[in-house]
N, C-alpha and C. Protein backbone atom coordinates (compact mmCIF):
# COMPACT_ATOMS: atom_id res chain seq x y z
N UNK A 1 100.08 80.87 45.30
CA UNK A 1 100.52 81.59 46.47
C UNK A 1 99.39 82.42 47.06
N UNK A 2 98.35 83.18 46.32
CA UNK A 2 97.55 83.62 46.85
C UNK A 2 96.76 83.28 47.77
N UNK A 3 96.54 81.38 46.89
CA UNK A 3 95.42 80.63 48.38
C UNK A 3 96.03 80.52 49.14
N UNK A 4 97.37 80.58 49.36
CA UNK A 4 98.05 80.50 50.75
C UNK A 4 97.78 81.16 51.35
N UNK A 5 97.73 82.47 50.88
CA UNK A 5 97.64 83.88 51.96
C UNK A 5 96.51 84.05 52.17
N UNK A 6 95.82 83.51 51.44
CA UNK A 6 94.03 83.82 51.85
C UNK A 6 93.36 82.63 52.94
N UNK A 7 94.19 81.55 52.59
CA UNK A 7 93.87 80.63 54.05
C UNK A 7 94.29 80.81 55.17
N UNK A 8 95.95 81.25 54.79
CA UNK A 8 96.47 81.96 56.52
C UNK A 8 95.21 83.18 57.28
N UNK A 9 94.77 84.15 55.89
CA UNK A 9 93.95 85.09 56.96
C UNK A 9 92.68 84.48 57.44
N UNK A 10 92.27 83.16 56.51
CA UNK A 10 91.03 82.82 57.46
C UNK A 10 91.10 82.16 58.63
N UNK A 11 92.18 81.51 58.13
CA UNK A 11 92.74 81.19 59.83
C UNK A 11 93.01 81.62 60.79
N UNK A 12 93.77 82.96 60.59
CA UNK A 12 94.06 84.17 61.80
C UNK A 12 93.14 84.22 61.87
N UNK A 13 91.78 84.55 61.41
CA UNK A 13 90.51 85.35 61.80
C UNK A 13 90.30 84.36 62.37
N UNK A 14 89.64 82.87 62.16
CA UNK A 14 88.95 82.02 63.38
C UNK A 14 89.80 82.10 64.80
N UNK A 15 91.47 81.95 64.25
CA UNK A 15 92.01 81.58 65.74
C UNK A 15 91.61 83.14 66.14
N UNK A 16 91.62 84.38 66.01
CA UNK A 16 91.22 85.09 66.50
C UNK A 16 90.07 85.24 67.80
N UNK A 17 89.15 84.67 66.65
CA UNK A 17 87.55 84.62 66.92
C UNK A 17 87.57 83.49 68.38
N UNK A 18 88.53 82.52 68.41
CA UNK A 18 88.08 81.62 69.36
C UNK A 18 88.94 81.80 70.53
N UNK A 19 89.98 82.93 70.48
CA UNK A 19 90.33 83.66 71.51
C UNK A 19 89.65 84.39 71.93
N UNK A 20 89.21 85.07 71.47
CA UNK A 20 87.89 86.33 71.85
C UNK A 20 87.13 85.73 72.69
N UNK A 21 86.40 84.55 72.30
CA UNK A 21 85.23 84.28 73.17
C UNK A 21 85.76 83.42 74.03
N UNK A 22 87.01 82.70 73.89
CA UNK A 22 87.93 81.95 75.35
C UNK A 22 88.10 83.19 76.09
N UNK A 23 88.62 84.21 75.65
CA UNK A 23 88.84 85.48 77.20
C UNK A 23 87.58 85.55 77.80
N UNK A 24 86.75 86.21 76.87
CA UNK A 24 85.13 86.59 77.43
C UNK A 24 84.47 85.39 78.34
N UNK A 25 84.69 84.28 77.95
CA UNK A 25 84.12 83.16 78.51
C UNK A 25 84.97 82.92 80.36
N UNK A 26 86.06 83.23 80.24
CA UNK A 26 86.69 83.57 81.07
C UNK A 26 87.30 84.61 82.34
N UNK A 27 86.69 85.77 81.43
CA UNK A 27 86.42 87.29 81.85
C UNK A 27 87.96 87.72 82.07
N UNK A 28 88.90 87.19 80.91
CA UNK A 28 90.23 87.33 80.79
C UNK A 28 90.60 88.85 79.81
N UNK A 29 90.91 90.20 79.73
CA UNK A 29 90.18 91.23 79.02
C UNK A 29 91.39 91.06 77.81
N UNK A 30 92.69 90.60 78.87
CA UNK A 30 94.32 90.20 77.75
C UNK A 30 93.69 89.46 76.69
N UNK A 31 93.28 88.45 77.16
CA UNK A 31 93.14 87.16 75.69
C UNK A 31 91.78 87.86 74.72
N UNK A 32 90.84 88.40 75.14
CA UNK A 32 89.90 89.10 74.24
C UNK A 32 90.57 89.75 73.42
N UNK A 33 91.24 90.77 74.21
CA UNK A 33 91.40 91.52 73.12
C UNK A 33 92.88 91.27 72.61
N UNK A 34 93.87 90.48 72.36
CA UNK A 34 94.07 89.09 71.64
C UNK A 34 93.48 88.98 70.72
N UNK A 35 92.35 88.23 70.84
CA UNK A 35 91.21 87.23 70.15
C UNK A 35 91.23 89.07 68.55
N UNK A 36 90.71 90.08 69.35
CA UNK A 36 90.26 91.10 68.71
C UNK A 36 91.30 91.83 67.57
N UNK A 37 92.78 91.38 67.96
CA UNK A 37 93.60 91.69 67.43
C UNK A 37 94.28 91.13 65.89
N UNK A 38 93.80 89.80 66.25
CA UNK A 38 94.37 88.85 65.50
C UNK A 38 93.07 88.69 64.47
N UNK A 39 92.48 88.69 64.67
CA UNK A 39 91.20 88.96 63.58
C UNK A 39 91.16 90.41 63.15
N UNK A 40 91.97 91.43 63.51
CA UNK A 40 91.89 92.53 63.08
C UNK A 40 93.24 92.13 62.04
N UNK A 41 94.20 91.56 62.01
CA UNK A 41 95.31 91.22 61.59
C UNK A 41 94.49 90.38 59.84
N UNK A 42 94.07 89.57 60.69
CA UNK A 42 93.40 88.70 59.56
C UNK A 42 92.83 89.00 58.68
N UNK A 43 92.06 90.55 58.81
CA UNK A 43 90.73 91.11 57.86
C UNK A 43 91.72 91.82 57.03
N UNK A 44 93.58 92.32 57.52
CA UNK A 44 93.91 92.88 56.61
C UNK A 44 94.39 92.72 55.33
N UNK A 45 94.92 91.29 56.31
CA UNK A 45 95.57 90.19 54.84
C UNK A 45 94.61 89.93 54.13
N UNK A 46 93.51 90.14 54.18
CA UNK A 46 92.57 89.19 53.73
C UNK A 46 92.30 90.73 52.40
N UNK A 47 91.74 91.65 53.12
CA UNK A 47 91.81 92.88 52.54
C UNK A 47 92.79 93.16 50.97
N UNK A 48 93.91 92.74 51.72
CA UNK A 48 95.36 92.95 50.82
C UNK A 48 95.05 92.09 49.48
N UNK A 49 94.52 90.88 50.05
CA UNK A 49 94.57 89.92 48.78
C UNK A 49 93.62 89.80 48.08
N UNK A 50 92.60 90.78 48.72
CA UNK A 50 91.66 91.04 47.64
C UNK A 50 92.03 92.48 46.99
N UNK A 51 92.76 93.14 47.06
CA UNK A 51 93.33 94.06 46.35
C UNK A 51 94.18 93.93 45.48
N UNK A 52 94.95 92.60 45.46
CA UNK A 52 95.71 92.23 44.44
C UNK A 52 95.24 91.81 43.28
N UNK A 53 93.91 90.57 43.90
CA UNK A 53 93.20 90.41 43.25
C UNK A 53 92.46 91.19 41.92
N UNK A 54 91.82 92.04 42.70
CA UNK A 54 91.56 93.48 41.79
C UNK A 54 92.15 93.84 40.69
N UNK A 55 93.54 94.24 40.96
CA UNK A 55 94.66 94.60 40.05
C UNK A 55 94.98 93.55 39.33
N UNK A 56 94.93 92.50 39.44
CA UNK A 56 95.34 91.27 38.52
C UNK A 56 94.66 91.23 37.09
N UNK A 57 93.38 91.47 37.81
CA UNK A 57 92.12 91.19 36.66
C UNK A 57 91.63 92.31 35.80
């Protein structure tokens, strides 16, 4: 279950990442910061499951 959750956040983070630079590329400021959100989303899960991690071991 963990690699699950650790692939969902790398995934939020790219789809993040390729919103970000679709707004910017676009000069769209909604979808950037989008893009900025969802990779902020991503670093937490990602965060989380390395904190579990931690505690496991």
């Amino acid at each position: 279950m963990a690699k699950n959750e650790k692939s969902k956040a790398k995934a939020e983070q790219a789809k993040g990442k390729l919103k970000e630079m679709a707004g910017r590329l676009v000069g769209n400021e909604r979808l950037t910061a989008e893009g900025r959100a969802e990779q902020a989303k991503g670093d937490a899960r990602q965060a989380k499951e390395k904190m579990k991690d931690i505690f496991r071991h």
